[in-house]
C-alpha atoms as a PDB file:
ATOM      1  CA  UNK A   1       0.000   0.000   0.000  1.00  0.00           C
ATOM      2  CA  UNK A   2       1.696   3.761  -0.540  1.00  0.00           C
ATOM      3  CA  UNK A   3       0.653   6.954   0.730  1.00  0.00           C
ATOM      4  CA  UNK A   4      -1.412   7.940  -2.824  1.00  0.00           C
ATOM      5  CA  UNK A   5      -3.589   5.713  -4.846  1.00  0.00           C
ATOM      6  CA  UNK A   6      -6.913   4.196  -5.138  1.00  0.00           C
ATOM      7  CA  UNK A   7      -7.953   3.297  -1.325  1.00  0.00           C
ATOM      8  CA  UNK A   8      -8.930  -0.413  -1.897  1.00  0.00           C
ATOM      9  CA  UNK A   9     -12.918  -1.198  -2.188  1.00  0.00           C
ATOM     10  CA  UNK A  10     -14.705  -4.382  -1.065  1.00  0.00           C
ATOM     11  CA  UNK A  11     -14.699  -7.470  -2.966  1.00  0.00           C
ATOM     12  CA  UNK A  12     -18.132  -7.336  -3.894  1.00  0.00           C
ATOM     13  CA  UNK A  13     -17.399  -4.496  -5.623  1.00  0.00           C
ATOM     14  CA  UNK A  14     -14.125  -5.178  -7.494  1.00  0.00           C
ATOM     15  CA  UNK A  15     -15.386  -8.974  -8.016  1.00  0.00           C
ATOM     16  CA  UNK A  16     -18.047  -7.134 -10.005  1.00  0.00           C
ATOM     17  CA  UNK A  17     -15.550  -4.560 -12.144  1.00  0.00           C
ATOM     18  CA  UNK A  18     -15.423  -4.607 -15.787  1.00  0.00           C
ATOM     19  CA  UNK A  19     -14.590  -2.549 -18.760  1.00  0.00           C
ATOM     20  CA  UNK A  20     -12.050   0.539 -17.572  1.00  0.00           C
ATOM     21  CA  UNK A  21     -13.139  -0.057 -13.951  1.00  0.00           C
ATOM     22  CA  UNK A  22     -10.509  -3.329 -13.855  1.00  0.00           C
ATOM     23  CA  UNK A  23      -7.803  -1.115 -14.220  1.00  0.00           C
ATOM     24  CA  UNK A  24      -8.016   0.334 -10.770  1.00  0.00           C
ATOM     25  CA  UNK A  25      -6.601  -3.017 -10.039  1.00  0.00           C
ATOM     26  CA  UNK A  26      -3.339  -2.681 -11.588  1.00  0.00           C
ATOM     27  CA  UNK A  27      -1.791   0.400  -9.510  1.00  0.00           C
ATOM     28  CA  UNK A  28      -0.691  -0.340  -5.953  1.00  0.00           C
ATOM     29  CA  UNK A  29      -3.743   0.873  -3.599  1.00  0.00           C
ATOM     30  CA  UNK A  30      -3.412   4.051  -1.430  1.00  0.00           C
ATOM     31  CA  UNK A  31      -4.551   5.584   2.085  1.00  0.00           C
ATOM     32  CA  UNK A  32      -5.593   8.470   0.004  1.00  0.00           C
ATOM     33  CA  UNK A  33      -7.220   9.679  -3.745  1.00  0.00           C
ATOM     34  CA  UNK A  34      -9.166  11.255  -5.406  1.00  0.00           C
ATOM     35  CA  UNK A  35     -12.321   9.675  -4.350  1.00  0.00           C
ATOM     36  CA  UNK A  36     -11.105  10.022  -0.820  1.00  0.00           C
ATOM     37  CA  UNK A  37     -11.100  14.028  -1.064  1.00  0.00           C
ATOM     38  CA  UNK A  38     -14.347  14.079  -3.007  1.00  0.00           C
ATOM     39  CA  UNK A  39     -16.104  11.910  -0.651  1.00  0.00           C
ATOM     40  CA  UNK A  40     -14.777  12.868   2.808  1.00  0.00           C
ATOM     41  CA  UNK A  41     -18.199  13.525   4.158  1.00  0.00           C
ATOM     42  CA  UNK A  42     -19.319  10.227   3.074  1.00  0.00           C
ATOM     43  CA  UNK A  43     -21.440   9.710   6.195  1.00  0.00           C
ATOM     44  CA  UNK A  44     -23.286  12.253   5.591  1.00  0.00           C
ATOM     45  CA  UNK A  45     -24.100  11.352   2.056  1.00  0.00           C
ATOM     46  CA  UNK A  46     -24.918   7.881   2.915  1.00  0.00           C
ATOM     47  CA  UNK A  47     -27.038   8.559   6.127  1.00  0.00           C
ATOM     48  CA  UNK A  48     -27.531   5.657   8.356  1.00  0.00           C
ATOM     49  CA  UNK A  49     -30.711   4.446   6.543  1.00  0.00           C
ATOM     50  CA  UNK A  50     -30.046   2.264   3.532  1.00  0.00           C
ATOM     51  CA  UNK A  51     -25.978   3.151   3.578  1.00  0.00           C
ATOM     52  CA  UNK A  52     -24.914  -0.058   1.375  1.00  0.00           C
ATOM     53  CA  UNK A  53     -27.584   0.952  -1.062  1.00  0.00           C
ATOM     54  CA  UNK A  54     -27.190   4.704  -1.097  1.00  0.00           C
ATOM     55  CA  UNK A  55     -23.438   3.936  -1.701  1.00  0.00           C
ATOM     56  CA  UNK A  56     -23.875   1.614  -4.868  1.00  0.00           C
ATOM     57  CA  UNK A  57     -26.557   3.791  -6.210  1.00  0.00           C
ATOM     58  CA  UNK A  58     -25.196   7.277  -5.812  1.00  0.00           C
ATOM     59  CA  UNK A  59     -21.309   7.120  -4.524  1.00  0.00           C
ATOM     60  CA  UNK A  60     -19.515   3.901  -6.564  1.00  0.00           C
ATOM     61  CA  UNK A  61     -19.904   4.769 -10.033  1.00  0.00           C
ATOM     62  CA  UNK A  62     -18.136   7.978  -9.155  1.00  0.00           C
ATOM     63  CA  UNK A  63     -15.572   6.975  -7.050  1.00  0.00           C
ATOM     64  CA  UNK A  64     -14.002   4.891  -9.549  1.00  0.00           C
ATOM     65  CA  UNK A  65     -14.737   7.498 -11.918  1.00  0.00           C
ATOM     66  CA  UNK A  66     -12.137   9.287  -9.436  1.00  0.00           C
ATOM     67  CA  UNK A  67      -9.875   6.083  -9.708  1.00  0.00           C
ATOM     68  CA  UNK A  68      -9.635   5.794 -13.420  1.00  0.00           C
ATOM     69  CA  UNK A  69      -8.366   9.553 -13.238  1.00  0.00           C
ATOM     70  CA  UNK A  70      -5.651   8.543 -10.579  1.00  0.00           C
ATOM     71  CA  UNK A  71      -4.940   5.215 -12.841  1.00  0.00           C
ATOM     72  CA  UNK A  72      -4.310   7.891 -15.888  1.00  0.00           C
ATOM     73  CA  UNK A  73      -2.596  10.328 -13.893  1.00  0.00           C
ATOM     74  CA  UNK A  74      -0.373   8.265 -11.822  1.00  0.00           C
ATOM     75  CA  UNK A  75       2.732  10.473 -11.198  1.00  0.00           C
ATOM     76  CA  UNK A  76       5.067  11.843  -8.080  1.00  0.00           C
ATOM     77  CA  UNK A  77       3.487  15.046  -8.735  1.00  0.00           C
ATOM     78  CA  UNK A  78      -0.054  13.565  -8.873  1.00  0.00           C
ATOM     79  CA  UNK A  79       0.563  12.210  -5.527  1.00  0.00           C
ATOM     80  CA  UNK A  80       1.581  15.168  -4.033  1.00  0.00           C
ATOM     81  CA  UNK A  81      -1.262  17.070  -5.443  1.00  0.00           C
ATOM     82  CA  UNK A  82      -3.596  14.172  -3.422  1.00  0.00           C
ATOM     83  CA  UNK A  83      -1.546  14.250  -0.367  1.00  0.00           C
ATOM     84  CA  UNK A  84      -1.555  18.253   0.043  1.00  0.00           C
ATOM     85  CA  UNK A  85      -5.132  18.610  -0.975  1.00  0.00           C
ATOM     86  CA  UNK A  86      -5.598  15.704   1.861  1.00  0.00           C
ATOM     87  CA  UNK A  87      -4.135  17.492   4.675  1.00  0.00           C
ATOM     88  CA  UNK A  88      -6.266  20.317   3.146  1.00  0.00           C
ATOM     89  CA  UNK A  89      -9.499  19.004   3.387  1.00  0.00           C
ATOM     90  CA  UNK A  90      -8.869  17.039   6.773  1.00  0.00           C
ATOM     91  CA  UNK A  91      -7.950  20.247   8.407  1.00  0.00           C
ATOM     92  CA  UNK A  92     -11.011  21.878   6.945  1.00  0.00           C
ATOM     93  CA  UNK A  93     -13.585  19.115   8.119  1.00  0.00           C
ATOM     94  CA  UNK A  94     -11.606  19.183  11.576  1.00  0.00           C
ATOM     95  CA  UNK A  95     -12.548  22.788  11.677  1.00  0.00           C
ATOM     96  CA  UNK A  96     -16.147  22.345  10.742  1.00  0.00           C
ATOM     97  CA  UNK A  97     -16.712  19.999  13.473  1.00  0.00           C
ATOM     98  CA  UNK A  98     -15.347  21.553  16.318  1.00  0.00           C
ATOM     99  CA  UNK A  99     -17.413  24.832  15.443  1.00  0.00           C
ATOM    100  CA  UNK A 100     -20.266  22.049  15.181  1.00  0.00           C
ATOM    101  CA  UNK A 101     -21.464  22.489  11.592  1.00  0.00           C
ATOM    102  CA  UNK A 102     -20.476  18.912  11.302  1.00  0.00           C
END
């Protein structure tokens, strides 16, 4: 696993990859990406009602959207671009919560 890449799914889901979604498969997978940035309020997008369904109807398709663009992309630059945008965003939500706006 390295620092920058596609964080690995379930099996149910990458058993079920075709087309340009098996190549998420061939770079190593990371603690961070694209989809990880995009989606970092995934609780809240998911709710607690349904989550497995709300996340293969609304959140999948566009996370490995987000993949395939890593998988295109995949450079020492690109990965610094995910890693600095990471801190970003974990700061921000950080923030957000302790002022309560969750």
């Amino acid at each position: 696993m390295t620092l920058a890449g596609p964080r690995p799914e379930l099996l149910r889901y990458t058993g079920a990859y075709d087309g340009l979604d098996r190549n998420i498969l061939n770079v190593r997978p990371g603690i961070t990406d694209y989809s990880s940035i995009n989606f970092i309020n995934l609780d809240e997008i998911v709710g607690t009602q349904n989550a497995d369904e709300m996340y293969e109807k609304y959140v999948l398709k566009r996370k490995n959207q987000l993949r395939l663009k890593y998988v295109a992309n995949v450079s020492l630059k690109t990965d610094l671009i995910i890693f600095w945008e990471t801190v970003f965003y974990v700061i921000k939500k950080i923030l957000r919560v302790l002022r309560g706006n969750r």
